[in-house]
C-alpha atoms as a PDB file:
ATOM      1  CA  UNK A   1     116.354 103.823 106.036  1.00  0.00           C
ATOM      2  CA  UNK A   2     113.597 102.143 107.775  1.00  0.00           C
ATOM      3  CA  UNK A   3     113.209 102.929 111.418  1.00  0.00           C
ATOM      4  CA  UNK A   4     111.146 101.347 114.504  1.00  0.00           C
ATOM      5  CA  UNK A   5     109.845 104.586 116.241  1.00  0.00           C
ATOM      6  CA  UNK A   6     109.733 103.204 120.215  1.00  0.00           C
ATOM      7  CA  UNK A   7     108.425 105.855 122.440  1.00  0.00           C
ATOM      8  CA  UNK A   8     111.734 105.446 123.955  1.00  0.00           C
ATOM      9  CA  UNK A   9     113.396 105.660 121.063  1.00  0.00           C
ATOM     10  CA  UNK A  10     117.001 107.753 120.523  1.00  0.00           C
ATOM     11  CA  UNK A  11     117.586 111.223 120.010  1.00  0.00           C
ATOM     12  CA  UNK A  12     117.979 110.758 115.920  1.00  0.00           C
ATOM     13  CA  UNK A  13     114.773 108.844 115.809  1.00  0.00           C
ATOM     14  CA  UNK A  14     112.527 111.055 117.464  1.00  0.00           C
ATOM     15  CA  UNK A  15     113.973 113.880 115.385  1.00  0.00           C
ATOM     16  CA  UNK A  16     113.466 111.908 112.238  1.00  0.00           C
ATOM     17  CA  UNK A  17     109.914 110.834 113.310  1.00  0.00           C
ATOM     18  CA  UNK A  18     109.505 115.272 114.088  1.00  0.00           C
ATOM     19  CA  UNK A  19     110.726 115.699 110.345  1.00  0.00           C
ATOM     20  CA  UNK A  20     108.287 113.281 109.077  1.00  0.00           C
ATOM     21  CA  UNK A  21     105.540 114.405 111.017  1.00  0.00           C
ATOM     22  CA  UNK A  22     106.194 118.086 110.135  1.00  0.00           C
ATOM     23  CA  UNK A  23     105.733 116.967 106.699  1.00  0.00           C
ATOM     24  CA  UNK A  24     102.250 115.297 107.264  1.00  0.00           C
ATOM     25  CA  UNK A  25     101.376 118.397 108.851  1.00  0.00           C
ATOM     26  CA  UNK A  26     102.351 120.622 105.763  1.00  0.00           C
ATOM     27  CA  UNK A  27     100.980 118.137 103.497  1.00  0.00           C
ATOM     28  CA  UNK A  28      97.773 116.675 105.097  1.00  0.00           C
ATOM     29  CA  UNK A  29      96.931 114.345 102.411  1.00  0.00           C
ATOM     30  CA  UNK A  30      98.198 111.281 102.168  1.00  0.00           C
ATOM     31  CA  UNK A  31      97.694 107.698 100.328  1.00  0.00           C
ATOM     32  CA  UNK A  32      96.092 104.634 103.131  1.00  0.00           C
ATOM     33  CA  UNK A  33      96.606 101.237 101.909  1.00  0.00           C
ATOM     34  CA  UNK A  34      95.008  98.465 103.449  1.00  0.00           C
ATOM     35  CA  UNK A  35      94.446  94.673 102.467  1.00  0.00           C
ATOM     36  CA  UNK A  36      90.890  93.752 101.156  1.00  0.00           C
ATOM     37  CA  UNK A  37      89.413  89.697 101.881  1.00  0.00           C
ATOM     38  CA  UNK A  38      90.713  89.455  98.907  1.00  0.00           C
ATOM     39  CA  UNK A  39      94.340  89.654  99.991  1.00  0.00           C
ATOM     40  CA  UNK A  40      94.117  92.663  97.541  1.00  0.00           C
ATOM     41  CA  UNK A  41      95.801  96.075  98.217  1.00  0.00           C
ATOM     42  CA  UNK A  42      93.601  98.709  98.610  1.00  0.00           C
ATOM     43  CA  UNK A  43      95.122 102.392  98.370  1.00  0.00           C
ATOM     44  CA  UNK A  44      92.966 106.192  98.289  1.00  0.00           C
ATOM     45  CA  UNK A  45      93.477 109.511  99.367  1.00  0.00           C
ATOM     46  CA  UNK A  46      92.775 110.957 102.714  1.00  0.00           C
ATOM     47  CA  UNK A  47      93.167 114.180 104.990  1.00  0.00           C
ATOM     48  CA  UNK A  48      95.510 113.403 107.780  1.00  0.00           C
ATOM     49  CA  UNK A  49      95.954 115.161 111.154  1.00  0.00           C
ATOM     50  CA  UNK A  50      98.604 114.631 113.486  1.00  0.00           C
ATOM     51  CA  UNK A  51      97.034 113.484 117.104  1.00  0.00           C
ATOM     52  CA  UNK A  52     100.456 113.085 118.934  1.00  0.00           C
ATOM     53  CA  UNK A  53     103.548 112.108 118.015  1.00  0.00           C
ATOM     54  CA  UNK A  54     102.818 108.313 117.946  1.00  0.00           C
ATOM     55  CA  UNK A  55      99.597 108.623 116.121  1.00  0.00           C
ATOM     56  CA  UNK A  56      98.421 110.343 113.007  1.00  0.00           C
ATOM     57  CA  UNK A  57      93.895 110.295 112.219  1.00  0.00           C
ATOM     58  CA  UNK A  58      91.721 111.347 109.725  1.00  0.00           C
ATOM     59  CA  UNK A  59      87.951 110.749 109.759  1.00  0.00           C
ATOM     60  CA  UNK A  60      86.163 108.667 107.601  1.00  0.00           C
ATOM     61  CA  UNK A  61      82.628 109.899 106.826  1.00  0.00           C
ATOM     62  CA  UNK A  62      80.645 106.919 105.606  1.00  0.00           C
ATOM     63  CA  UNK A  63      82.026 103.717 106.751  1.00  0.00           C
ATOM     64  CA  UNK A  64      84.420 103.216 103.176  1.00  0.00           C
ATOM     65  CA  UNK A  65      86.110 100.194 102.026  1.00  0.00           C
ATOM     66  CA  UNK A  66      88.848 101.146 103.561  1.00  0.00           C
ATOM     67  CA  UNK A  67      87.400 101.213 107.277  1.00  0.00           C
ATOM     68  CA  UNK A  68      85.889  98.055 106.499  1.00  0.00           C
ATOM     69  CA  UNK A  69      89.502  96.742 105.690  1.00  0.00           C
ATOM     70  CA  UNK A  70      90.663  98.316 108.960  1.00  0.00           C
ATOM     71  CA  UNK A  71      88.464  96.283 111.094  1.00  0.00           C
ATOM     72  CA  UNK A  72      89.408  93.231 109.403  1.00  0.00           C
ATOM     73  CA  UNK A  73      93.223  93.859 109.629  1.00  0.00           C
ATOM     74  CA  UNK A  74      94.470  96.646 111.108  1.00  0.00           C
ATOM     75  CA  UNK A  75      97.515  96.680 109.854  1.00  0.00           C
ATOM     76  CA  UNK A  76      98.243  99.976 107.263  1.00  0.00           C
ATOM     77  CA  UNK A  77     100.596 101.896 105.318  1.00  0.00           C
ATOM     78  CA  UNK A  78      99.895 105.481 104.534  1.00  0.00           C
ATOM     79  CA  UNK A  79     102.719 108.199 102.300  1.00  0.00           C
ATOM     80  CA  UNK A  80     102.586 111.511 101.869  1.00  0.00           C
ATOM     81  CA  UNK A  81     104.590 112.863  98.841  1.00  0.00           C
ATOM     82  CA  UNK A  82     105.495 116.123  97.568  1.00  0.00           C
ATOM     83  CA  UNK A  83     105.926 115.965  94.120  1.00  0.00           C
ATOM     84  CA  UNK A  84     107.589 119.549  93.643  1.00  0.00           C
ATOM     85  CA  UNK A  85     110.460 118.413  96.005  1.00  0.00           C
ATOM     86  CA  UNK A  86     110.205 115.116  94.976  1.00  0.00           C
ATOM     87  CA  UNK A  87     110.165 114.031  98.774  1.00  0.00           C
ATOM     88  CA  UNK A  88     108.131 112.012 101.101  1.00  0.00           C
ATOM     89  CA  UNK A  89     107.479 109.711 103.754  1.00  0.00           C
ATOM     90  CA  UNK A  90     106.476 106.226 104.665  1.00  0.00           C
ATOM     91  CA  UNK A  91     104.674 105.777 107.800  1.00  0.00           C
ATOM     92  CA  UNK A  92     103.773 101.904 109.161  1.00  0.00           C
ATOM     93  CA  UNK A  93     101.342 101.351 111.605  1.00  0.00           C
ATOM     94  CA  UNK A  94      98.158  99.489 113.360  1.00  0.00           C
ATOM     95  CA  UNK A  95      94.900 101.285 112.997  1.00  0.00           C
ATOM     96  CA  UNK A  96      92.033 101.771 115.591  1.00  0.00           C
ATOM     97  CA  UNK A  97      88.607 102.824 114.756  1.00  0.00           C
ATOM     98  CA  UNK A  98      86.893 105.223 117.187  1.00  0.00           C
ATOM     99  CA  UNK A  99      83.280 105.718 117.804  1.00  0.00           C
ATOM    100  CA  UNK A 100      81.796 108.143 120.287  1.00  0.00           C
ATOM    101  CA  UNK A 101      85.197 107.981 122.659  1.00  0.00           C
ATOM    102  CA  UNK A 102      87.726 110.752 123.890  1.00  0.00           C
ATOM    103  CA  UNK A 103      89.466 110.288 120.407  1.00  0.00           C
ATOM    104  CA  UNK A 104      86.717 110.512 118.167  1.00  0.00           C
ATOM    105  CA  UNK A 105      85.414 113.821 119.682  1.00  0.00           C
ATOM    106  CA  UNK A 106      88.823 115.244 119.776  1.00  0.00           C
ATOM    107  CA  UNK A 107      89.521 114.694 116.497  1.00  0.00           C
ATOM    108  CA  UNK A 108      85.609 115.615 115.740  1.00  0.00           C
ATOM    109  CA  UNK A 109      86.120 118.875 117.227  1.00  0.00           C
ATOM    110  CA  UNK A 110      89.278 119.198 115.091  1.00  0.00           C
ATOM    111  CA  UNK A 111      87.790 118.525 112.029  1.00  0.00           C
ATOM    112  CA  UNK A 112      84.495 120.689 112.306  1.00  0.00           C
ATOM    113  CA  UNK A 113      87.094 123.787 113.082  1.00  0.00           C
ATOM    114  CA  UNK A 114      88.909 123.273 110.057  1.00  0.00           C
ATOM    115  CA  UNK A 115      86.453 122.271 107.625  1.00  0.00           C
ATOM    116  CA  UNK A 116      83.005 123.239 108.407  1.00  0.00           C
ATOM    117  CA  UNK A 117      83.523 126.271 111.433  1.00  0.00           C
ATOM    118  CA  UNK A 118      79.411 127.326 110.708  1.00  0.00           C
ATOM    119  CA  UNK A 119      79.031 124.127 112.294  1.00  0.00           C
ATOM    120  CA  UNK A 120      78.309 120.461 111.523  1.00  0.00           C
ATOM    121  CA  UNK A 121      77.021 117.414 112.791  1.00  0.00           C
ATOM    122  CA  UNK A 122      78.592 113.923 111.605  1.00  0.00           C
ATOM    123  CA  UNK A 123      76.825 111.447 109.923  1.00  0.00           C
ATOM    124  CA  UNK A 124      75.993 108.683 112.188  1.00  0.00           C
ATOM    125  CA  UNK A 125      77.794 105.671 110.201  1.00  0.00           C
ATOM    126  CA  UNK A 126      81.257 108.966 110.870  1.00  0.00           C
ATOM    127  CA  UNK A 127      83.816 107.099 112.567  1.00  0.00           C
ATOM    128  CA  UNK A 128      87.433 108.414 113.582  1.00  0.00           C
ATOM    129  CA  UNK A 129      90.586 106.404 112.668  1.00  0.00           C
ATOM    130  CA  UNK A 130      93.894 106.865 114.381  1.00  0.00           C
ATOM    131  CA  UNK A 131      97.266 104.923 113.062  1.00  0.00           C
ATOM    132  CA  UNK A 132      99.623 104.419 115.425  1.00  0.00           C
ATOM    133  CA  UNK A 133     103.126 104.942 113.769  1.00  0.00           C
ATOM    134  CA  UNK A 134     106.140 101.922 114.319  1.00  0.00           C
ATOM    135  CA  UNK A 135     107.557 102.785 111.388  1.00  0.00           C
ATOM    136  CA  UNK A 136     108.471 105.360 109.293  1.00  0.00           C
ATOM    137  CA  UNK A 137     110.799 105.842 106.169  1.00  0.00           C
ATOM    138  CA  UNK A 138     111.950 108.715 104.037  1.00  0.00           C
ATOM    139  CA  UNK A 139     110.752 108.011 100.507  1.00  0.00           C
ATOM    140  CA  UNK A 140     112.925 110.143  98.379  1.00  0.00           C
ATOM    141  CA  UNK A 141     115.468 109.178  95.317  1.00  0.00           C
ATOM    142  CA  UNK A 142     119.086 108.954  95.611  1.00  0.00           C
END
């Protein structure tokens, strides 16, 4: 069932939106589709966070195709699928690039913990993109 997440939204919701987003952070990597000048669909792998629980991120290193699409329209779609339980979700959203803001160094700071805790300095094209969720949908068989 497809579901508008409102930050207001009823008891069910929010505890569907908590079961999705317990999933993304189990998972982490998840399929971003975005629409190229083309009018193409454009679709790769990335490493998700969860930021709140209106907003998943991930970081994109080099300024990708898919950023590019992003700034052009910011509408996205990313899923995150386990193929053992043959389960996953749908999540809908508008994405926001970050630069050298709050964001970016939180999720920075999140990031370099995780992945590189020696220490590491992003590249300087390293930008931060955060999706925040309307909609989300179990994607699972009957």
């Amino acid at each position: 069932m497809v579901q508008h997440v409102p930050e207001n939204s009823c008891p069910e919701m929010r505890e569907e939106l908590k079961l999705a987003l317990d999933f993304v952070r189990r998972r982490h990597v998840g399929a971003i589709a975005t629409i190229g000048p083309d009018g193409c669909p454009h679709v790769v792998p990335k490493g998700f966070a969860v930021l709140n629980d209106q907003r998943l991120a991930y970081v994109d290193l080099y300024g990708s195709t898919t950023l590019r699409n992003i700034i052009r329209n910011p509408h996205v779609a990313a899923v995150f699928w386990d193929d053992k339980a043959v389960d996953g979700w749908l999540f809908k959203g508008i994405a926001t690039v970050h630069h050298q803001d709050e964001v970016y160094k939180q999720v920075i700071d999140r990031y370099v913990r995780a992945h590189h805790p020696e220490g590491w300095t992003p590249p300087p094209e390293c930008r931060v993109v955060t999706i925040r969720i309307t909609r989300v949908k179990r994607v699972k068989p009957r």
